[in-house]
C-alpha atoms as a PDB file:
ATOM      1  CA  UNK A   1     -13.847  21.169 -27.589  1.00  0.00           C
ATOM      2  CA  UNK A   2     -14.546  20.440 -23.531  1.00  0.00           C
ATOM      3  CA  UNK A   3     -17.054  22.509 -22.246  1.00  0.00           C
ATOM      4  CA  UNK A   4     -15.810  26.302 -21.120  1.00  0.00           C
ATOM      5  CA  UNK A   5     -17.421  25.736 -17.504  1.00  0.00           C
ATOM      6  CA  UNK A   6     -16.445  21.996 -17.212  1.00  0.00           C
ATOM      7  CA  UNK A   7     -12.987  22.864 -18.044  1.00  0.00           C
ATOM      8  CA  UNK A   8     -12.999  25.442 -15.307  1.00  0.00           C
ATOM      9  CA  UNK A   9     -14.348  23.251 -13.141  1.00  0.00           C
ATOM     10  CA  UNK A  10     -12.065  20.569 -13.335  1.00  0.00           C
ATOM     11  CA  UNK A  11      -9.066  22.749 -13.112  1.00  0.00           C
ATOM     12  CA  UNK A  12     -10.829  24.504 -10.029  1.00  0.00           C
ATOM     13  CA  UNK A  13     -11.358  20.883  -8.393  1.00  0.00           C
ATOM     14  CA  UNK A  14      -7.077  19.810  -9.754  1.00  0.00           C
ATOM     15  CA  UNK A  15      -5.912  23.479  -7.895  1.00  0.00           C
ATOM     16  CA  UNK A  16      -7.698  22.760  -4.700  1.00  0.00           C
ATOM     17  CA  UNK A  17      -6.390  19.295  -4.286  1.00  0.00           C
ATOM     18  CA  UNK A  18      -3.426  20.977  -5.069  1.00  0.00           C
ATOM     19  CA  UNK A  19      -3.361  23.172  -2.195  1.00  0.00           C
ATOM     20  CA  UNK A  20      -4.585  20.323   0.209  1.00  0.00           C
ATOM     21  CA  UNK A  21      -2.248  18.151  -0.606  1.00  0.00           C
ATOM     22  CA  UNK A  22       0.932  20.451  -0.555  1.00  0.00           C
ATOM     23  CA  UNK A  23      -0.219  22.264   2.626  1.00  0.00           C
ATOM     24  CA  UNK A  24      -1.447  19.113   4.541  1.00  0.00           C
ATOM     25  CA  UNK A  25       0.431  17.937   7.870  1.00  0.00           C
ATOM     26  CA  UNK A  26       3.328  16.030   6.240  1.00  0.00           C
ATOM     27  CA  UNK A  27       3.037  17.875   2.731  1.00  0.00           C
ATOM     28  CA  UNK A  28       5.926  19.434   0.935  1.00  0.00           C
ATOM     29  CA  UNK A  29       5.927  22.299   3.180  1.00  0.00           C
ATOM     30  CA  UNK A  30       6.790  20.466   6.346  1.00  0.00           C
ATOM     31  CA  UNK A  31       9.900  19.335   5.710  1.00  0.00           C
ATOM     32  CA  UNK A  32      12.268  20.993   8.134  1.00  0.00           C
ATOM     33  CA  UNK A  33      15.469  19.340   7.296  1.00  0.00           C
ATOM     34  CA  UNK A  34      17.641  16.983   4.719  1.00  0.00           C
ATOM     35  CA  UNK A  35      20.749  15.607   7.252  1.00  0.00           C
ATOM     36  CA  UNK A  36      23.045  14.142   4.780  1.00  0.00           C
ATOM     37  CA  UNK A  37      24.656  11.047   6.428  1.00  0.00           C
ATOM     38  CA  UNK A  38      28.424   9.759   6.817  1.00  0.00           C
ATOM     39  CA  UNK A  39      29.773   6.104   7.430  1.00  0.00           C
ATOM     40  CA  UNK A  40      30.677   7.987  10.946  1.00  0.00           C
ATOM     41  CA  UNK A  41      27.781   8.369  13.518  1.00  0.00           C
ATOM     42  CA  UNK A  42      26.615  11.290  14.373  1.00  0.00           C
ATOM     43  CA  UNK A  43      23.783  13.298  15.974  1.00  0.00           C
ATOM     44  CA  UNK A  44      21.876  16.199  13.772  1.00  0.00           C
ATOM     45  CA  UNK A  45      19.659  18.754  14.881  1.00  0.00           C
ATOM     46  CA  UNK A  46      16.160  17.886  15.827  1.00  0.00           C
ATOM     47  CA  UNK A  47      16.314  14.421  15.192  1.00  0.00           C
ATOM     48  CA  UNK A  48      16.739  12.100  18.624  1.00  0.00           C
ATOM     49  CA  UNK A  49      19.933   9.497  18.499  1.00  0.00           C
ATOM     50  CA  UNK A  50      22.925   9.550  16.039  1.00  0.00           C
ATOM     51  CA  UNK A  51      22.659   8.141  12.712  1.00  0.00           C
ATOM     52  CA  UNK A  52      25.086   6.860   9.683  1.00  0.00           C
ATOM     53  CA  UNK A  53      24.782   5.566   6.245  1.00  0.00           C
ATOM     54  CA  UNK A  54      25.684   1.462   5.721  1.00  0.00           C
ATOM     55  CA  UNK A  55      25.433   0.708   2.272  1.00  0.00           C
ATOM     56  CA  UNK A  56      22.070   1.113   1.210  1.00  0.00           C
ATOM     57  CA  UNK A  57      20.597   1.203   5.427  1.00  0.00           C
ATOM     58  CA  UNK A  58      20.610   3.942   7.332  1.00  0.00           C
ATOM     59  CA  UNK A  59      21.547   3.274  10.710  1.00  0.00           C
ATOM     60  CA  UNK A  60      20.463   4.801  14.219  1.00  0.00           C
ATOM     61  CA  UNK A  61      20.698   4.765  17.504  1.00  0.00           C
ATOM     62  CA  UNK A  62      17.881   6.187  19.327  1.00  0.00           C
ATOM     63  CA  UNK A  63      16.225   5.274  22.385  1.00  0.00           C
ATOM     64  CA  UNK A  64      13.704   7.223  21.807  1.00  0.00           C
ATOM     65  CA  UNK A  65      12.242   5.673  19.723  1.00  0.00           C
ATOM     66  CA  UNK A  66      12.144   2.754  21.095  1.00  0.00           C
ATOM     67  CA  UNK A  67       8.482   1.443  19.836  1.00  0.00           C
ATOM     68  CA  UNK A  68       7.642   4.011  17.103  1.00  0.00           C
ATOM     69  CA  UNK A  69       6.021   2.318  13.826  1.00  0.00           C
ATOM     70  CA  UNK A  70       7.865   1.752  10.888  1.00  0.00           C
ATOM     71  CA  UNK A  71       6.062   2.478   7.613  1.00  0.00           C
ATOM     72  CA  UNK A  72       6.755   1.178   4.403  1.00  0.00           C
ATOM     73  CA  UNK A  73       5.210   3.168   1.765  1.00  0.00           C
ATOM     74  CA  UNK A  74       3.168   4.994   4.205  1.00  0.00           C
ATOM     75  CA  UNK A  75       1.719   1.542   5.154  1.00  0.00           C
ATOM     76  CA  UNK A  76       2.653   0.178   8.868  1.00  0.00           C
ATOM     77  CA  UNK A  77       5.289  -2.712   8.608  1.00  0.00           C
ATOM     78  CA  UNK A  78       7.130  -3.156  12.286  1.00  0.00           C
ATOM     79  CA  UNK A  79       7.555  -1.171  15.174  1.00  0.00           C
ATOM     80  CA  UNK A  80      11.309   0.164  16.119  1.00  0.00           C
ATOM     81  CA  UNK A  81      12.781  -2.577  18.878  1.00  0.00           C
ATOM     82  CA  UNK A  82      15.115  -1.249  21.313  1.00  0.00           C
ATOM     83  CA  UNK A  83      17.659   1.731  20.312  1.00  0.00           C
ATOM     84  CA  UNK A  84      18.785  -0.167  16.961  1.00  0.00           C
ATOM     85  CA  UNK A  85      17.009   0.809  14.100  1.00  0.00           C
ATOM     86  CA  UNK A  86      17.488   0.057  10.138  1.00  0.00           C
ATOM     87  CA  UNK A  87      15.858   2.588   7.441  1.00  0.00           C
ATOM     88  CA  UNK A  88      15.554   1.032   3.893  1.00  0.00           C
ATOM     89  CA  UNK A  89      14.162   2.937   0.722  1.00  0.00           C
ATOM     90  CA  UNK A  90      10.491   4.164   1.496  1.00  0.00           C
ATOM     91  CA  UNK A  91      10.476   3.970   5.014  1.00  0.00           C
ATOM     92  CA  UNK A  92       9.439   6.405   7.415  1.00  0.00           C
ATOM     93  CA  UNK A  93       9.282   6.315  11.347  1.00  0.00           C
ATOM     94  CA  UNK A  94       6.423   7.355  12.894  1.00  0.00           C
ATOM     95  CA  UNK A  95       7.651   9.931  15.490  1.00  0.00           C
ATOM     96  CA  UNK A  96       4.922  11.512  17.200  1.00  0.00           C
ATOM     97  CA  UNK A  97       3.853  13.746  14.352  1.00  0.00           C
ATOM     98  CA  UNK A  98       6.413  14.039  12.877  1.00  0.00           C
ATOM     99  CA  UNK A  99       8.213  11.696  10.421  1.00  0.00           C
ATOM    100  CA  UNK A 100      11.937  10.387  10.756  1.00  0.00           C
ATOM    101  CA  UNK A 101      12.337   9.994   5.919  1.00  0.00           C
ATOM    102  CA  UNK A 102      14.695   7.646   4.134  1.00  0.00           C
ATOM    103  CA  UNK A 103      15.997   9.675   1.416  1.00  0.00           C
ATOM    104  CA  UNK A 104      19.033   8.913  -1.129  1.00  0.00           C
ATOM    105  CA  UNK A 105      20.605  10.661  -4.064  1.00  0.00           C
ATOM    106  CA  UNK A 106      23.587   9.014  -6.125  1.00  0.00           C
ATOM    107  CA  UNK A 107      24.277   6.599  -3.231  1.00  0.00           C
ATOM    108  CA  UNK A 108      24.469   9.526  -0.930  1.00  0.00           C
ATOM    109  CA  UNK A 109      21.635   9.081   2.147  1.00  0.00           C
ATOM    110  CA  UNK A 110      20.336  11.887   4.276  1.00  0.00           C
ATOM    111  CA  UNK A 111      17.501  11.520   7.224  1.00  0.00           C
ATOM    112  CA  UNK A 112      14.304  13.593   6.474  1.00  0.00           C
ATOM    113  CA  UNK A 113      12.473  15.456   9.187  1.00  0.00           C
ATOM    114  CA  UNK A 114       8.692  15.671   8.457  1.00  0.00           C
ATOM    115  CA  UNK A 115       7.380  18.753  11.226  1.00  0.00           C
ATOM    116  CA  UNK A 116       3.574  19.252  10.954  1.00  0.00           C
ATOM    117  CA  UNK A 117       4.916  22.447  12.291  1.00  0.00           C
ATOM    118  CA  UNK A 118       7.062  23.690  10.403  1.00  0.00           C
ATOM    119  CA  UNK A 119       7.177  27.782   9.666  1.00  0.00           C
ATOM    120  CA  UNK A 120       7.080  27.180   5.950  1.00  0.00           C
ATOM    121  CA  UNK A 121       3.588  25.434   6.075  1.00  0.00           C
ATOM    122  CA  UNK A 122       2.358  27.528   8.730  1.00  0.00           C
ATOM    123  CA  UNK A 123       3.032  30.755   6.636  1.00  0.00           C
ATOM    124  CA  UNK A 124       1.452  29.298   3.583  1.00  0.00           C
ATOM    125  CA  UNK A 125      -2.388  30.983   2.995  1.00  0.00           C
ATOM    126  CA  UNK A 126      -2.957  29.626  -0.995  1.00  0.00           C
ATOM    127  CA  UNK A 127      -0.717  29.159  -4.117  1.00  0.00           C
ATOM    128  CA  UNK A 128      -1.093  31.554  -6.518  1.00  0.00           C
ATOM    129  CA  UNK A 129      -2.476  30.600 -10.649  1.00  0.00           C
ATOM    130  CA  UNK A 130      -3.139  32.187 -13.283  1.00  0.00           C
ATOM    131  CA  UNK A 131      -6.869  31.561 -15.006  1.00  0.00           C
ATOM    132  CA  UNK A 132      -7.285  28.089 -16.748  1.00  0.00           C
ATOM    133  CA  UNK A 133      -6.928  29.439 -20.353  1.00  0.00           C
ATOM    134  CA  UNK A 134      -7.849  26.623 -23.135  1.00  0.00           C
ATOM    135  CA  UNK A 135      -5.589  28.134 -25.626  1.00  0.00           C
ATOM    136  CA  UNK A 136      -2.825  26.672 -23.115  1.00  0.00           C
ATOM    137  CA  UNK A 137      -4.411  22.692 -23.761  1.00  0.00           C
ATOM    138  CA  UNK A 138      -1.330  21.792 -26.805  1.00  0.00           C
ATOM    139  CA  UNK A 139      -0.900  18.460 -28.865  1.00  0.00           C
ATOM    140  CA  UNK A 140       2.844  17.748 -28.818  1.00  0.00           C
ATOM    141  CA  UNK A 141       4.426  14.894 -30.255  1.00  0.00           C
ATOM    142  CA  UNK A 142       7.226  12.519 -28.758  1.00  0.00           C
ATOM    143  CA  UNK A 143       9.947  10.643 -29.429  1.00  0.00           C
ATOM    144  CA  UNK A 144      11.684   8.278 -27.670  1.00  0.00           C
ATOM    145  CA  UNK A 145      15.158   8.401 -26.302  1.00  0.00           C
ATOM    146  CA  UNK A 146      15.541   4.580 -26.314  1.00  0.00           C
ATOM    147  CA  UNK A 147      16.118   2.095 -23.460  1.00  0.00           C
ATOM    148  CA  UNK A 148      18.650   3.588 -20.580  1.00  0.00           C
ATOM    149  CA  UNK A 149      19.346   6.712 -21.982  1.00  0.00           C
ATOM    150  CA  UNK A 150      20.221  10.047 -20.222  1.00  0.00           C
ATOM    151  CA  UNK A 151      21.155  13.210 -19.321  1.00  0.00           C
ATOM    152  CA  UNK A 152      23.055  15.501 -16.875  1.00  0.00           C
ATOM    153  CA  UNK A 153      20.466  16.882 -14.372  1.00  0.00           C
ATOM    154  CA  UNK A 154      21.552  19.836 -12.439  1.00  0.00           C
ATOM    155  CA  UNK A 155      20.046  20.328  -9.344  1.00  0.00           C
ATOM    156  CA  UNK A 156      19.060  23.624  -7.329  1.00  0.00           C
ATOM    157  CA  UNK A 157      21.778  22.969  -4.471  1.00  0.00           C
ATOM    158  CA  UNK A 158      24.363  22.962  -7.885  1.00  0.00           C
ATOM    159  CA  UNK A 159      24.608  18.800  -7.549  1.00  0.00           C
ATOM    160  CA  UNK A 160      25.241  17.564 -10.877  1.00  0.00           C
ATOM    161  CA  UNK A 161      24.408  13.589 -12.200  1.00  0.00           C
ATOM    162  CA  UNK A 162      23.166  11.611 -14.875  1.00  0.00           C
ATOM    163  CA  UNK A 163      19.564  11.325 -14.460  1.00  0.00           C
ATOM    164  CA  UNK A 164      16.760   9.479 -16.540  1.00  0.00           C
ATOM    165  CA  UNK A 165      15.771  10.937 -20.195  1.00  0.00           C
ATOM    166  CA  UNK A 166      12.441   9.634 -21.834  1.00  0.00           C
ATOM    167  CA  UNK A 167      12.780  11.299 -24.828  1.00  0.00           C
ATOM    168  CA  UNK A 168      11.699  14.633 -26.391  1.00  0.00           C
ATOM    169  CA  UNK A 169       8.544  16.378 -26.739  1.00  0.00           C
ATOM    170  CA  UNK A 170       8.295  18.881 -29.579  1.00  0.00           C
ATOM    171  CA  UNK A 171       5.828  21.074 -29.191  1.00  0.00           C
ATOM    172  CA  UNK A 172       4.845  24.989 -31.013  1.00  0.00           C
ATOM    173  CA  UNK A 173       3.515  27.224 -28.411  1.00  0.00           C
ATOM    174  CA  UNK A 174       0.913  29.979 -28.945  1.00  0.00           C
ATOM    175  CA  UNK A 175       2.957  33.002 -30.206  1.00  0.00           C
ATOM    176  CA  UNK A 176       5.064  30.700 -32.148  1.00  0.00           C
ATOM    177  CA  UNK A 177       7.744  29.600 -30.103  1.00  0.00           C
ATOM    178  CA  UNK A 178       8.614  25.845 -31.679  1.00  0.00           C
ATOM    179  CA  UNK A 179      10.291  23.910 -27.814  1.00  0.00           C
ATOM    180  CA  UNK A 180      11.753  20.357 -27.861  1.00  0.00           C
ATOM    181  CA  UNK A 181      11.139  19.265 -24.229  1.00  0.00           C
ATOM    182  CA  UNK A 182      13.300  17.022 -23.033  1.00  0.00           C
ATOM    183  CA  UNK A 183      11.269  14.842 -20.431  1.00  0.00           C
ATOM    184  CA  UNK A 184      11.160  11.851 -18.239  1.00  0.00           C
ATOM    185  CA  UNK A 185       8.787   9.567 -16.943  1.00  0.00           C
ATOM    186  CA  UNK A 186       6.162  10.440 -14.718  1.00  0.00           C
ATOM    187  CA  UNK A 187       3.801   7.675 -12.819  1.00  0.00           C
ATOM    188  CA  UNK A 188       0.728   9.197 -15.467  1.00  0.00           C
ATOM    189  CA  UNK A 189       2.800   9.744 -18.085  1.00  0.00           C
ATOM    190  CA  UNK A 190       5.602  11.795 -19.061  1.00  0.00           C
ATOM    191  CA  UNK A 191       6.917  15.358 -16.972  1.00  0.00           C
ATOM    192  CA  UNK A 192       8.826  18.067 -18.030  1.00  0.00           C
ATOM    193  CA  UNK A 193      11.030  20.892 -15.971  1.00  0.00           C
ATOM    194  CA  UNK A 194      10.579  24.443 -17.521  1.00  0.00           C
ATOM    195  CA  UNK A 195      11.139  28.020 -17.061  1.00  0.00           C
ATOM    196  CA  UNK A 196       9.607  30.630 -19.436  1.00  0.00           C
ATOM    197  CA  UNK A 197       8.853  34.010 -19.724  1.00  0.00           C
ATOM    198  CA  UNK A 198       7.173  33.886 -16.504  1.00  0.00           C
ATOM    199  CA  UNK A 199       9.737  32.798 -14.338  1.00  0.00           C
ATOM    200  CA  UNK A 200      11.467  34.453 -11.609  1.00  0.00           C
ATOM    201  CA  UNK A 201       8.792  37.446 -11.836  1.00  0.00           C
ATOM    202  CA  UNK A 202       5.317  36.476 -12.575  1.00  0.00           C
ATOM    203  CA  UNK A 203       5.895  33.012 -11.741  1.00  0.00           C
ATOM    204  CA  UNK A 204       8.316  31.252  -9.415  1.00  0.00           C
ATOM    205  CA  UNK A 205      12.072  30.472 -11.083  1.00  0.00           C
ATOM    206  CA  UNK A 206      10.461  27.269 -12.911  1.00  0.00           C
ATOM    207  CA  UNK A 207       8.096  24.996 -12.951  1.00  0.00           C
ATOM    208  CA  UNK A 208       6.655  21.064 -13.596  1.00  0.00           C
ATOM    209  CA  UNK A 209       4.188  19.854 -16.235  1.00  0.00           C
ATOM    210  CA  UNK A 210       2.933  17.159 -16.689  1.00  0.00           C
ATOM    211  CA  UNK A 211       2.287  15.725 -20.350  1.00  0.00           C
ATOM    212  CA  UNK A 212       0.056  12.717 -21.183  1.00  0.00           C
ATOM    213  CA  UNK A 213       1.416   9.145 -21.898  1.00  0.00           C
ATOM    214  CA  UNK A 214       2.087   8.837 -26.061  1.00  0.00           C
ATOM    215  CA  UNK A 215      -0.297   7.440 -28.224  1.00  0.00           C
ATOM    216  CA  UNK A 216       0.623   4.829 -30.740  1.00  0.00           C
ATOM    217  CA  UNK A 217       1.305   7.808 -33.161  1.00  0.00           C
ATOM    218  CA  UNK A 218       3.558   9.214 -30.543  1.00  0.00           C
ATOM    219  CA  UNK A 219       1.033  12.240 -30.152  1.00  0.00           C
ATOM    220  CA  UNK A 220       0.805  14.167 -26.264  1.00  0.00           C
ATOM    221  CA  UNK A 221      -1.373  16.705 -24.470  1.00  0.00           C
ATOM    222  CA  UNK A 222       0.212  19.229 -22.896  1.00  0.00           C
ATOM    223  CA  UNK A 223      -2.010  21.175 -20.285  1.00  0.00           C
ATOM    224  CA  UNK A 224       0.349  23.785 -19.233  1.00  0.00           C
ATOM    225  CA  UNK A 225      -2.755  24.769 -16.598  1.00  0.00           C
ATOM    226  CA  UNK A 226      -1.230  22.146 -14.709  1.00  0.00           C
ATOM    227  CA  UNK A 227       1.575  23.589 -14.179  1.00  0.00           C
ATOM    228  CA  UNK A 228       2.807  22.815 -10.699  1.00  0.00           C
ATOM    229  CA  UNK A 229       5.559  24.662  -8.451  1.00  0.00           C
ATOM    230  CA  UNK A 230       8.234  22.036  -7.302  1.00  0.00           C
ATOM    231  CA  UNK A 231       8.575  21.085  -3.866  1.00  0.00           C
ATOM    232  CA  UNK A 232      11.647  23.647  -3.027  1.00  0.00           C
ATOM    233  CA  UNK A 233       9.180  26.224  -3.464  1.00  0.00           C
ATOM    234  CA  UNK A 234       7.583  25.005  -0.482  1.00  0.00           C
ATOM    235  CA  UNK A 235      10.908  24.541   1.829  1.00  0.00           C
ATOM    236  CA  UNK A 236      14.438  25.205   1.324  1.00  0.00           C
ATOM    237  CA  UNK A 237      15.208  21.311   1.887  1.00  0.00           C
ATOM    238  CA  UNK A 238      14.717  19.962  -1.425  1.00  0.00           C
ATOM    239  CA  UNK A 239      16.727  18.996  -4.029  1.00  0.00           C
ATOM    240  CA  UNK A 240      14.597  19.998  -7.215  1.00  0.00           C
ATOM    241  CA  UNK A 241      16.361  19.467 -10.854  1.00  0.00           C
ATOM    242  CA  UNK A 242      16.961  22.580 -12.477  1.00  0.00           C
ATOM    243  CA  UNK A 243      15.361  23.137 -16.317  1.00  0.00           C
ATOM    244  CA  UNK A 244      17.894  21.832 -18.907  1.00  0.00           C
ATOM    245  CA  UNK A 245      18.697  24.280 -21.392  1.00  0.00           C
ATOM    246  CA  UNK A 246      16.168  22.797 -23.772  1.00  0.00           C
ATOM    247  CA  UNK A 247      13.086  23.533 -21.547  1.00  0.00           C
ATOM    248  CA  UNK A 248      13.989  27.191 -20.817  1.00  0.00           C
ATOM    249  CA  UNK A 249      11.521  29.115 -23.333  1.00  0.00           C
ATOM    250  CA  UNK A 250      11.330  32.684 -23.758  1.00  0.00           C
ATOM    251  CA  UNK A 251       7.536  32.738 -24.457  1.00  0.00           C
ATOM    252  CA  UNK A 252       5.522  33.995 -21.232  1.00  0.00           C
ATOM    253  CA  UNK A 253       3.114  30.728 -20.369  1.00  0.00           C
ATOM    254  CA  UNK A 254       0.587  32.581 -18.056  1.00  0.00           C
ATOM    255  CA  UNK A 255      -0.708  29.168 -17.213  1.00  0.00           C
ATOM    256  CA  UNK A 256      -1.110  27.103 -13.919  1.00  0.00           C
ATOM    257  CA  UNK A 257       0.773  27.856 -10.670  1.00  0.00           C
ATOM    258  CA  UNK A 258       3.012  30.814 -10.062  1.00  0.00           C
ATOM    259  CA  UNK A 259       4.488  30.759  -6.476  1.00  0.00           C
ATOM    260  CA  UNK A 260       3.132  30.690  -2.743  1.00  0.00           C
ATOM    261  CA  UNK A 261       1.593  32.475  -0.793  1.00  0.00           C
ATOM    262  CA  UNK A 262       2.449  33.247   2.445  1.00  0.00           C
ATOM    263  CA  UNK A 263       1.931  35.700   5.144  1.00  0.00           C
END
C-alpha cells in the first residue's frame, strides 16, 4: 500500500500541473475558434487572409503574415514567405501570441485560433476535485480488440465516425458496479471516456481517465483520481467524443476533477 501522505502528495503535485498546463497562454482554454474550411476561399473571423482546404494542406492567403514562424510540433521549421502559405498536420503559425492550428477530423480541416486572451482562460480561477481517495486506485483487466478494430464515436457537436477501439477494460467498482470500458490508446497507456453518477451535477457531463498500459497478464490500474475534464470544458471549440454507452456508469465516482472554475 503507497504511503497515505505520498499518495496525497503526488496527486497534489499531478492537479497542479494540471491547472498550469490547462490555464497556461496557449492551453485548452485559449482556443477562441474552430473555422471549418471549404475547397472555396474564404475569410473567417479573427484570423488575417482567406483560407481553403487542398487535400490534406490548408491553404492561405495572408499578407500578414508575411514572416511569421512556422512550427512543426511546437518546434520552429520555416518562416511564412510572402502571402502564400501551406499548413500540414501539426503545424502552427506563430502569430504574435497567438497561434494560427492545423486541425482535421474525417478529412474535414478547420483553422484553429490560439488567443492568450481569450475570456474562457481569463475567467478560469482553479478546477475543482474531489479528495484523492485510495479506495478509487482499481486493478482492471483488458482485453484486446485486435488489430484495426473500431467503433462509432459520437462527438459533443453530434458528429458521428468510426474511431479507434483498443479493447475493453472490465473493471468492479467500489459499491459493486461490474463496467466493461471500452477504451483506446493513450500515449501512456490506455484512456477511457466516462460519465457516472457524478456527472452533469457534482461533476461536469463526463470525464477522461487514464488507465495503465497491460501487463503480460492483461492486468490495469485504474486511478480514477486522475480523472481529467476534457478540453470542451475549457472552451466551446472542441470537438470532445461523447461516453459510449458502455462507459456511462450509474455508480457516483467522487474522484479527480469535477468542472472549472471561473469567476
Amino acid at each position: 500500500m503507497t504511503d497515505t501522505n505520498d499518495f496525497a502528495a503526488a496527486w497534489a503535485d499531478w492537479h497542479e500541473s494540471r491547472v498550469r498546463a490547462t490555464t497556461s497562454p496557449l492551453g485548452l482554454a485559449s482556443l477562441v475558434a474552430t473555422h471549418w474550411l471549404t475547397a472555396d476561399e474564404a475569410a473567417y473571423e479573427g484570423v488575417p487572409g482567406t483560407w481553403k482546404a487542398a487535400g490534406e494542406t490548408i491553404v492561405g492567403t495572408a499578407p500578414a503574415l508575411h514572416g511569421k514562424t512556422i512550427l512543426q510540433d511546437g518546434r520552429p521549421v520555416g518562416t511564412v514567405e510572402g502571402a502564400s502559405i501551406s499548413l500540414e498536420t501539426g503545424q502552427d503559425i506563430e502569430w504574435g501570441d497567438k497561434r494560427l492550428r492545423y486541425f482535421s477530423r474525417d478529412g474535414a480541416l478547420a483553422l484553429r485560433l490560439i488567443d492568450p486572451d481569450a475570456a474562457t482562460r481569463a475567467s478560469i480561477r482553479d478546477l475543482s476535485a474531489f479528495e484523492p481517495d485510495e479506495s478509487w486506485v482499481l486493478t482492471g483487466r483488458f482485453t484486446d480488440a485486435g488489430d484495426g478494430a473500431t467503433q462509432s464515436v459520437e462527438s459533443i457537436d453530434g458528429h458521428v465516425s468510426d474511431g479507434e477501439l483498443a479493447g475493453t477494460v472490465d473493471v468492479t467498482l467500489p459499491g459493486g458496479e461490474s463496467a466493461s470500458l471500452k477504451v483506446t490508446t493513450d500515449p501512456r497507456g490506455l484512456r477511457a471516456v466516462i460519465s457516472d453518477g457524478t456527472s452533469g451535477d457534482e461533476s461536469y457531463r463526463f470525464r477522461f481517465v487514464p488507465i495503465t498500459a497491460p501487463g503480460d497478464d492483461g492486468s490495469v490500474t485504474i486511478d480514477f483520481n486522475r480523472a481529467y475534464l476534457p478540453p470542451c470544458a475549457f472552451a466551446d471549440h472542441y470537438v470532445c467524443p461523447l461516453p459510449p454507452a458502455e462507459n456511462r456508469l450509474s455508480t457516483p465516482i467522487r474522484a479527480g476533477e469535477k468542472a472549472v472554475v471561473r469567476d
